[in-house]
PDB file of N, CA and C in Angstrom:
ATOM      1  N   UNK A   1     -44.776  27.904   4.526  1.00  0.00           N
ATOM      2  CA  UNK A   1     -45.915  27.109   4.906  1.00  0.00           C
ATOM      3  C   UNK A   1     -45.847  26.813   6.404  1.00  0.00           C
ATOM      4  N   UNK A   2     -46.992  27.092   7.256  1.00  0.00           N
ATOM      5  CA  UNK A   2     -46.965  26.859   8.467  1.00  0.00           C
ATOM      6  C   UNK A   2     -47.481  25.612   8.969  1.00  0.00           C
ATOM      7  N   UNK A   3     -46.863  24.866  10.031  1.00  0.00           N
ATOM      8  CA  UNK A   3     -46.899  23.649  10.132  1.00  0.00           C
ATOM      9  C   UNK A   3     -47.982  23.835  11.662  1.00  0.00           C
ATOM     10  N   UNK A   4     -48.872  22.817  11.358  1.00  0.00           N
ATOM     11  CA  UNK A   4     -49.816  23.279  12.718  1.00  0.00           C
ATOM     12  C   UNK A   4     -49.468  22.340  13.952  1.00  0.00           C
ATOM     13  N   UNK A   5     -50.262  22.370  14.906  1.00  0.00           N
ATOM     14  CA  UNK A   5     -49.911  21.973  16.204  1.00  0.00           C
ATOM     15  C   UNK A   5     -49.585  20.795  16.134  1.00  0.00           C
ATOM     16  N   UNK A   6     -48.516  20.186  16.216  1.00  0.00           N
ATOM     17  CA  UNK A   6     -48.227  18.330  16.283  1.00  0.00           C
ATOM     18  C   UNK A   6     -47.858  17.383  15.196  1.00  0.00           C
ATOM     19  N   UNK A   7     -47.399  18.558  14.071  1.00  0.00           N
ATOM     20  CA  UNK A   7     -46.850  17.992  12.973  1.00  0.00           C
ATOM     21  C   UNK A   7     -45.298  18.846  12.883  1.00  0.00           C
ATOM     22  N   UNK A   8     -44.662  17.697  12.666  1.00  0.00           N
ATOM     23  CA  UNK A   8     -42.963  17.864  12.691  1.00  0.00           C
ATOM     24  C   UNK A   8     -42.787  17.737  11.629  1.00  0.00           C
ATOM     25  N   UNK A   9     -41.293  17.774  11.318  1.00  0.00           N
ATOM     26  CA  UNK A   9     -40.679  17.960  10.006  1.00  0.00           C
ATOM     27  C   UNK A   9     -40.107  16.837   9.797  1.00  0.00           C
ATOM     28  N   UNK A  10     -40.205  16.369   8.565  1.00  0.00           N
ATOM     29  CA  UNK A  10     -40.185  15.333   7.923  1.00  0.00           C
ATOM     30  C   UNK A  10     -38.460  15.071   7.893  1.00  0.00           C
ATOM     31  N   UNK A  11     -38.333  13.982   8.186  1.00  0.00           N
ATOM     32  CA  UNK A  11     -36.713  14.014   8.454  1.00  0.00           C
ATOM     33  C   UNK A  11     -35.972  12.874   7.027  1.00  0.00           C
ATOM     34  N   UNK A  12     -35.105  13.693   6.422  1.00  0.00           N
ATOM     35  CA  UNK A  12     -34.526  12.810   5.371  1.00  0.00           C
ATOM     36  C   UNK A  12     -33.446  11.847   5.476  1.00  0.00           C
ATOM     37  N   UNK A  13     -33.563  10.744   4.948  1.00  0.00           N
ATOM     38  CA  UNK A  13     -32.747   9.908   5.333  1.00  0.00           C
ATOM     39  C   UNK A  13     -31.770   9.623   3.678  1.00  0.00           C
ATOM     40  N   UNK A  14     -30.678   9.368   4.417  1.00  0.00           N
ATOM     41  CA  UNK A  14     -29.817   9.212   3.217  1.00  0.00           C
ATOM     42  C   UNK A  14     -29.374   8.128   2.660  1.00  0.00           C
ATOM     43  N   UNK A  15     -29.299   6.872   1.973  1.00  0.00           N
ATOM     44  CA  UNK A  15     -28.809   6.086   1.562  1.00  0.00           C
ATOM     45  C   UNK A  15     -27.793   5.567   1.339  1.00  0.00           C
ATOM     46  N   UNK A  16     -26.987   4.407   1.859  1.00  0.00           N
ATOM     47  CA  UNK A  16     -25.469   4.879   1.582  1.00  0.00           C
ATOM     48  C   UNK A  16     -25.218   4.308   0.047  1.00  0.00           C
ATOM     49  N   UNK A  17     -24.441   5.162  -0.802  1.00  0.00           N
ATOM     50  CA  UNK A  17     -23.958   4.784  -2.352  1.00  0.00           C
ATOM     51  C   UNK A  17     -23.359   3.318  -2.634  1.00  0.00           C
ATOM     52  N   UNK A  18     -24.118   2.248  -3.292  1.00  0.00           N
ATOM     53  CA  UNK A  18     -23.572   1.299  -3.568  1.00  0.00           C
ATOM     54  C   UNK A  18     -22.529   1.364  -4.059  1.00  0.00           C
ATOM     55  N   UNK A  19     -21.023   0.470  -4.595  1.00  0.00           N
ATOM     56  CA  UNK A  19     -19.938   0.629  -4.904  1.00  0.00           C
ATOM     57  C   UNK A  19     -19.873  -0.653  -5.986  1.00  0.00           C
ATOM     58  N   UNK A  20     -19.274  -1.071  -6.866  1.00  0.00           N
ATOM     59  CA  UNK A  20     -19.327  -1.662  -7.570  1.00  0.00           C
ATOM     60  C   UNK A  20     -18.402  -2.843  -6.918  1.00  0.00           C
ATOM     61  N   UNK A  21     -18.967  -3.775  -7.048  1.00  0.00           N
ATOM     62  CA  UNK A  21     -17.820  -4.850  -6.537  1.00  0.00           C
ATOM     63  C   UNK A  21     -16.209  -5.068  -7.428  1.00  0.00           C
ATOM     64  N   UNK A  22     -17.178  -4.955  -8.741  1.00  0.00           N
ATOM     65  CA  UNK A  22     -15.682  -5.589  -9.752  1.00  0.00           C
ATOM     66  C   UNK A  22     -14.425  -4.229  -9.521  1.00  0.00           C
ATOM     67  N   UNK A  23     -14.840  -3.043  -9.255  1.00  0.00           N
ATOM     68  CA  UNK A  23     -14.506  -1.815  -9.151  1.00  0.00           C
ATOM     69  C   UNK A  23     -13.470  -1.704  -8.195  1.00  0.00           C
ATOM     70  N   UNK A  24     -14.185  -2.459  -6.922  1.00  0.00           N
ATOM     71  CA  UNK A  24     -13.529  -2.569  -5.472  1.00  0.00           C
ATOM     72  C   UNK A  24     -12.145  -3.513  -5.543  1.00  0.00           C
ATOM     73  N   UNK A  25     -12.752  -4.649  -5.975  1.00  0.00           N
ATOM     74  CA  UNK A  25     -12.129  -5.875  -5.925  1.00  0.00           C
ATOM     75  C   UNK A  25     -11.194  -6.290  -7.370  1.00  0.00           C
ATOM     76  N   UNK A  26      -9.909  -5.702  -8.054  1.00  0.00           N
ATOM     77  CA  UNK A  26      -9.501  -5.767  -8.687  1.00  0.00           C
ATOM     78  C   UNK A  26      -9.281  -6.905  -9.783  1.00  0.00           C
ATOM     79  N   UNK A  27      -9.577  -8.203  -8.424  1.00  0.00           N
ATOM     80  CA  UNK A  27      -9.070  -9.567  -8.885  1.00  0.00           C
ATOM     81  C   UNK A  27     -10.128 -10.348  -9.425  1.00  0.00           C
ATOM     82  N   UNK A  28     -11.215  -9.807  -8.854  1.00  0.00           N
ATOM     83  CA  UNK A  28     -12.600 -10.486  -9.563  1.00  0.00           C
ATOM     84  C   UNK A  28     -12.732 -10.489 -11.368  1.00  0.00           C
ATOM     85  N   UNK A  29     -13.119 -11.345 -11.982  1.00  0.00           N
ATOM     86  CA  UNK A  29     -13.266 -11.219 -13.503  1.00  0.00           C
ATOM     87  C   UNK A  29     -14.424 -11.648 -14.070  1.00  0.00           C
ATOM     88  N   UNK A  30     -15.174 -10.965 -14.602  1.00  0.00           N
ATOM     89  CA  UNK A  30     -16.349 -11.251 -15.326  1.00  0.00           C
ATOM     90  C   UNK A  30     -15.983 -12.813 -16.680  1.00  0.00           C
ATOM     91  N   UNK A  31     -16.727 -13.598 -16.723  1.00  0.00           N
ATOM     92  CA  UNK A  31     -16.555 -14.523 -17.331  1.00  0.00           C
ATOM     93  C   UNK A  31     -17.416 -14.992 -17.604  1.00  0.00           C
ATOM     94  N   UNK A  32     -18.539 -15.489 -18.771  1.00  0.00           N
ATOM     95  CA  UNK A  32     -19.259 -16.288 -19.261  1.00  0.00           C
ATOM     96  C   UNK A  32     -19.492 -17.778 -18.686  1.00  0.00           C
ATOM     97  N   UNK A  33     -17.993 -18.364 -18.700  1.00  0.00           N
ATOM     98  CA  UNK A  33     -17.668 -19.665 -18.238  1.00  0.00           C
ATOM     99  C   UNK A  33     -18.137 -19.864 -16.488  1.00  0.00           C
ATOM    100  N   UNK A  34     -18.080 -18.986 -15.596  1.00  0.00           N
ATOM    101  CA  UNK A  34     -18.237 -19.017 -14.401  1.00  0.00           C
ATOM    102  C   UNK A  34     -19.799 -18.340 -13.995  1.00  0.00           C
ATOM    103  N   UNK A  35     -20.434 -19.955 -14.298  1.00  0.00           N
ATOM    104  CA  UNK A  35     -21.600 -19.831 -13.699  1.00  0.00           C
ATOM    105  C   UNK A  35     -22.237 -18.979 -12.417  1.00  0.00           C
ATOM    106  N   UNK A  36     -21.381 -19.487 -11.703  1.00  0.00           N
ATOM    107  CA  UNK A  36     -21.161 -18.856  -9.229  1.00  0.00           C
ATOM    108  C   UNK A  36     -21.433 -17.285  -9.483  1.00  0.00           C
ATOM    109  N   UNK A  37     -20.656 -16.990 -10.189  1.00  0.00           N
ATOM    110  CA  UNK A  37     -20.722 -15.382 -10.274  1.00  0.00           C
ATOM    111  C   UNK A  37     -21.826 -14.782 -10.882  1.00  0.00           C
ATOM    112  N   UNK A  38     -22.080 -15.622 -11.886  1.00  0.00           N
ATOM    113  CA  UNK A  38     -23.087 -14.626 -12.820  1.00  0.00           C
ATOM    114  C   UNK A  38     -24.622 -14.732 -12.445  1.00  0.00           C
ATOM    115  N   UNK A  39     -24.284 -15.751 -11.369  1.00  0.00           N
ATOM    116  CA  UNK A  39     -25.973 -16.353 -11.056  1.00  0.00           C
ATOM    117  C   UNK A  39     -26.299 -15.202  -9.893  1.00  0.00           C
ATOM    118  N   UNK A  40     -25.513 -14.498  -9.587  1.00  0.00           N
ATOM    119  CA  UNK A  40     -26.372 -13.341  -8.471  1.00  0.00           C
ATOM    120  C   UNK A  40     -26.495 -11.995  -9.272  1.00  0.00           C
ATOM    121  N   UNK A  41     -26.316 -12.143 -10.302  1.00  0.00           N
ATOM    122  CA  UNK A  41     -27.091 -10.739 -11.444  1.00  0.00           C
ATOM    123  C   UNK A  41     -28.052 -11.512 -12.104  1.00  0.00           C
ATOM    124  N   UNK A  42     -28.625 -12.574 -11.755  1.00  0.00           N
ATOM    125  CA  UNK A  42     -29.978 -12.655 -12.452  1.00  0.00           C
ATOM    126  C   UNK A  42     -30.772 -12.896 -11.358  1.00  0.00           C
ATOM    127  N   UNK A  43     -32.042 -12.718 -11.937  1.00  0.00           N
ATOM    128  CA  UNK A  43     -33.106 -13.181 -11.011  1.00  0.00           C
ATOM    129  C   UNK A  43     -33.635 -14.782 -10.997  1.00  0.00           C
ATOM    130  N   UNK A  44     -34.848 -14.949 -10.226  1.00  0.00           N
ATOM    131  CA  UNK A  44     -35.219 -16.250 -10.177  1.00  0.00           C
ATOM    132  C   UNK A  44     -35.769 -16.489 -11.507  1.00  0.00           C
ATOM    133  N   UNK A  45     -36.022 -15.758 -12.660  1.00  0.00           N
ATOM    134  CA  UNK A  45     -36.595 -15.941 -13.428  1.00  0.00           C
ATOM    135  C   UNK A  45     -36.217 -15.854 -14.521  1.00  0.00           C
ATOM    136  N   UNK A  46     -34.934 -15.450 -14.377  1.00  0.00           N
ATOM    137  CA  UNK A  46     -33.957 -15.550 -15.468  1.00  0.00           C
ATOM    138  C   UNK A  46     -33.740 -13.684 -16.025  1.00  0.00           C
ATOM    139  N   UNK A  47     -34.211 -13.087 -15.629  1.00  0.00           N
ATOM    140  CA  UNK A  47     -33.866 -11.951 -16.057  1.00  0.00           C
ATOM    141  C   UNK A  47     -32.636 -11.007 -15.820  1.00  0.00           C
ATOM    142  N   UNK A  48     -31.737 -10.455 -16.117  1.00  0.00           N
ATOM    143  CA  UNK A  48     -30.756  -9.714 -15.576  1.00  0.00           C
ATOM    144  C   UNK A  48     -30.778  -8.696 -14.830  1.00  0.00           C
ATOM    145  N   UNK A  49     -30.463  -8.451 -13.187  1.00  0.00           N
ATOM    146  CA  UNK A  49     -30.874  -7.509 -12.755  1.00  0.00           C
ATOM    147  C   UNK A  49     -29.870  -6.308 -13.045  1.00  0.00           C
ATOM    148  N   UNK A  50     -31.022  -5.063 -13.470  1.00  0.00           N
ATOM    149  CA  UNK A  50     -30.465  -3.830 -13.330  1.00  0.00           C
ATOM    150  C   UNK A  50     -29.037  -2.896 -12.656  1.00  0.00           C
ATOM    151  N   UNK A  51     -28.156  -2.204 -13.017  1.00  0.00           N
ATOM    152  CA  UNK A  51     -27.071  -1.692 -12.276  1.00  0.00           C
ATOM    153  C   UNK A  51     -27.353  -0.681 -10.926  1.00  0.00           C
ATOM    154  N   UNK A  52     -28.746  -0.145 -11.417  1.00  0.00           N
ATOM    155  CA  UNK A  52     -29.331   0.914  -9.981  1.00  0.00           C
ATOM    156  C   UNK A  52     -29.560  -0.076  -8.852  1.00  0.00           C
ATOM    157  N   UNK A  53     -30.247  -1.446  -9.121  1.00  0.00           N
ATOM    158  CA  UNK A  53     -30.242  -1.973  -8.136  1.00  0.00           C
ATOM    159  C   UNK A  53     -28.817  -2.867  -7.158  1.00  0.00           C
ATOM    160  N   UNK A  54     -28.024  -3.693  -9.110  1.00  0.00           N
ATOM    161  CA  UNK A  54     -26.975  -4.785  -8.489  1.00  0.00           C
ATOM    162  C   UNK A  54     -25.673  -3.488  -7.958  1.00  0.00           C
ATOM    163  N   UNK A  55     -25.836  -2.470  -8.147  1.00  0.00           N
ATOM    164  CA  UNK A  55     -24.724  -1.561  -7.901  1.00  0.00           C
ATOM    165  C   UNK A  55     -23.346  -1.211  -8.588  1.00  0.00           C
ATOM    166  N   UNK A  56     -23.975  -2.337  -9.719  1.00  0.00           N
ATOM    167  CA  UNK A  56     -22.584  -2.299 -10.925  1.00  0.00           C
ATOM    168  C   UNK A  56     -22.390  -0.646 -11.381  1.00  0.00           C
ATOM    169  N   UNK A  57     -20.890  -0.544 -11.849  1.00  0.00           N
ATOM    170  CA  UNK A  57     -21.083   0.765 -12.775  1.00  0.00           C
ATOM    171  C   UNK A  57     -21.127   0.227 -14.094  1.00  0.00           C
ATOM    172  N   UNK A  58     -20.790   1.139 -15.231  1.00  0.00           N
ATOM    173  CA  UNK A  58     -21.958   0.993 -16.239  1.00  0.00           C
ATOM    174  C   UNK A  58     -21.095   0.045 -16.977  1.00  0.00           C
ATOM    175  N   UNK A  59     -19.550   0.428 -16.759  1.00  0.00           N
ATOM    176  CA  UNK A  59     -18.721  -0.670 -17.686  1.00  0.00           C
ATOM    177  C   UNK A  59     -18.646  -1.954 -17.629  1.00  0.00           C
ATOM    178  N   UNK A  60     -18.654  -2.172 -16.315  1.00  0.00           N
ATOM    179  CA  UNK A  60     -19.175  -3.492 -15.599  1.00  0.00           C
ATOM    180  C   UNK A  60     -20.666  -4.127 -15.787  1.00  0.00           C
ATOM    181  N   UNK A  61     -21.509  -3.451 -15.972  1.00  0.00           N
ATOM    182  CA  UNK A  61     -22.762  -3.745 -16.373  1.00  0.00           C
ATOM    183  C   UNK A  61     -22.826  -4.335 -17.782  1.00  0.00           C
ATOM    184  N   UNK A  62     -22.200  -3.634 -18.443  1.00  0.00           N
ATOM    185  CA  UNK A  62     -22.415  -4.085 -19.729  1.00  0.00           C
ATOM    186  C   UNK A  62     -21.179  -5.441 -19.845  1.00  0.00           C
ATOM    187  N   UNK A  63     -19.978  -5.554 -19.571  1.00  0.00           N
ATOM    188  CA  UNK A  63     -19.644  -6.761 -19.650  1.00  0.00           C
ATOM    189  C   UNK A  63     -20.295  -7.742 -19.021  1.00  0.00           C
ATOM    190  N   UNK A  64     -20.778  -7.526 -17.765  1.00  0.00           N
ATOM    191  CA  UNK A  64     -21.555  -8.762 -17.065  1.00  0.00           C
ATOM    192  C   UNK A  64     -22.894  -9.246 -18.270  1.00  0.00           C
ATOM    193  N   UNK A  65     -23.598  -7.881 -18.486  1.00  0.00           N
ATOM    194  CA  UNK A  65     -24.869  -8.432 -19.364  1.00  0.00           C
ATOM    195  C   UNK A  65     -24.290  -9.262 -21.098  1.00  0.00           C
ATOM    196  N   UNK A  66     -23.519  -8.964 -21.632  1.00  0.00           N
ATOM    197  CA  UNK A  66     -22.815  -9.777 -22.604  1.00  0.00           C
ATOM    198  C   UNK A  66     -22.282 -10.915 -22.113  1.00  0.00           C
ATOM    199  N   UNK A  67     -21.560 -11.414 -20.651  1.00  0.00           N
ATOM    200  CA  UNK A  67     -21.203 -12.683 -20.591  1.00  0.00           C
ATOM    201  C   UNK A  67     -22.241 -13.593 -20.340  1.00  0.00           C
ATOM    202  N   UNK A  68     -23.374 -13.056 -19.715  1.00  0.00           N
ATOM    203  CA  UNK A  68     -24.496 -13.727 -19.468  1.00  0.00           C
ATOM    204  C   UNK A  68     -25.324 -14.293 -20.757  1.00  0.00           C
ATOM    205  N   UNK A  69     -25.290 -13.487 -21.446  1.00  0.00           N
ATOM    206  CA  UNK A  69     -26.070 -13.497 -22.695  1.00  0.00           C
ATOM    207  C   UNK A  69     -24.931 -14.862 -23.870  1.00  0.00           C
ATOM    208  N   UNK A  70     -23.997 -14.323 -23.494  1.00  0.00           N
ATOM    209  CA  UNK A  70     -22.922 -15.466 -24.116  1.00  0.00           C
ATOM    210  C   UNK A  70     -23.224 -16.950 -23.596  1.00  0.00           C
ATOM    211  N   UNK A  71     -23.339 -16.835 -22.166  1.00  0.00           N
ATOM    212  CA  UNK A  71     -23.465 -18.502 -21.281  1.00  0.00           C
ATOM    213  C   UNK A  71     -24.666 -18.854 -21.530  1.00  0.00           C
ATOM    214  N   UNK A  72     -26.288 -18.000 -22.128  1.00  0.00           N
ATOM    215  CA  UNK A  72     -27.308 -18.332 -22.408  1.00  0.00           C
ATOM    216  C   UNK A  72     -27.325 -18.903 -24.189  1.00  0.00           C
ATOM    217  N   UNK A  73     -26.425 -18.765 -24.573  1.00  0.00           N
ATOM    218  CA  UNK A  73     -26.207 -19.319 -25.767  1.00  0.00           C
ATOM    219  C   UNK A  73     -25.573 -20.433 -25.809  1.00  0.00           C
ATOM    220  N   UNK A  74     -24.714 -20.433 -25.205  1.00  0.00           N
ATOM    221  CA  UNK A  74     -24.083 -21.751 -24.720  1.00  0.00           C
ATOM    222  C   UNK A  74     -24.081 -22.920 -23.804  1.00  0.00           C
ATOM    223  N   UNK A  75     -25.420 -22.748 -23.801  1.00  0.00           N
ATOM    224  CA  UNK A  75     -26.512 -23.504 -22.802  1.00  0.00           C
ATOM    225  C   UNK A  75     -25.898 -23.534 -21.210  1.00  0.00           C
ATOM    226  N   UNK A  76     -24.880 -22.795 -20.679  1.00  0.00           N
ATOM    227  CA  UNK A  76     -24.498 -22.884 -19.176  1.00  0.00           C
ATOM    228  C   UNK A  76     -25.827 -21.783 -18.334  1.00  0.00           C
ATOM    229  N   UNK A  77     -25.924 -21.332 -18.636  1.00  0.00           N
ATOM    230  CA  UNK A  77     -27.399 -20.359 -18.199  1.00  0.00           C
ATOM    231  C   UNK A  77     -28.833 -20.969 -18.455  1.00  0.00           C
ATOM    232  N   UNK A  78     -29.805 -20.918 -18.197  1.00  0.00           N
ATOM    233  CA  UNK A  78     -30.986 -20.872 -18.919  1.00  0.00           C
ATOM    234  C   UNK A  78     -31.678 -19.472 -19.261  1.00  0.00           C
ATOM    235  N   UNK A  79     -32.423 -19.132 -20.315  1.00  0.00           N
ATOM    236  CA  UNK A  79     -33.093 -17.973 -20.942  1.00  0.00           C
ATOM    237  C   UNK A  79     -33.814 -17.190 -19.651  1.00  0.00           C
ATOM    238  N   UNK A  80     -34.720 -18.889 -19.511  1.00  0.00           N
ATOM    239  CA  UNK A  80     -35.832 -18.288 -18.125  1.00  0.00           C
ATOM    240  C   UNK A  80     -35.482 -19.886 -17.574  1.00  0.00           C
ATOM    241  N   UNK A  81     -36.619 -19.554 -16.706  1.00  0.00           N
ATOM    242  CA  UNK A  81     -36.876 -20.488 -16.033  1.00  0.00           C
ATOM    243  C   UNK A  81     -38.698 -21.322 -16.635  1.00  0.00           C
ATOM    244  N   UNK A  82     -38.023 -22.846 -16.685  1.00  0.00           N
ATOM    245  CA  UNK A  82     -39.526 -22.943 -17.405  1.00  0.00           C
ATOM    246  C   UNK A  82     -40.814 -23.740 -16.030  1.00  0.00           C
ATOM    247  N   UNK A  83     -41.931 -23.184 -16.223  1.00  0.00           N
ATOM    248  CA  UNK A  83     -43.090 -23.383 -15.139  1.00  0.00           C
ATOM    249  C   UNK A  83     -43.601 -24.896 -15.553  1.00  0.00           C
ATOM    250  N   UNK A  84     -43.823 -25.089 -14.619  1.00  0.00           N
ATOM    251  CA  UNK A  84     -44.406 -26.779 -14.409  1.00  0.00           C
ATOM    252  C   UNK A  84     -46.002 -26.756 -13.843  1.00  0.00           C
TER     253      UNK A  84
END
């Protein structure tokens, strides 16, 4: 395909690969009981964010989403957030 007068080539940019924190950081521990931690895998609205985005890998994903789900039973979480 020929590119006409004053159009360049589209230049790709690369992303750098998120890394899993718990992965990195040996000493870190997923826990139900520890609110601090678990409150930056949810959103403002109470939902759990995704591993493509939080950068978890998958083993880590799934313990984080079970301790969360544990502290929402045990009233240290809330479900959602309720509107006023």
């Amino acid at each position: 395909m020929r590119r006409g007068r004053g159009q360049k080539k589209k230049k790709t940019y690369y992303q750098k690969r998120k890394m899993c924190r718990f992965c990195v950081d040996k000493n870190l521990q997923i826990s139900y009981k520890d609110f601090n931690s678990l409150r930056y895998f949810i959103t403002e609205r109470g939902k759990i964010i995704p591993r493509r985005i939080s950068g978890t890998c998958a083993k880590h994903q799934r313990k984080l989403s079970s301790a969360i789900k544990r502290a929402r039973v045990i009233s240290i979480m809330p479900f959602s957030v309720s509107t006023s």
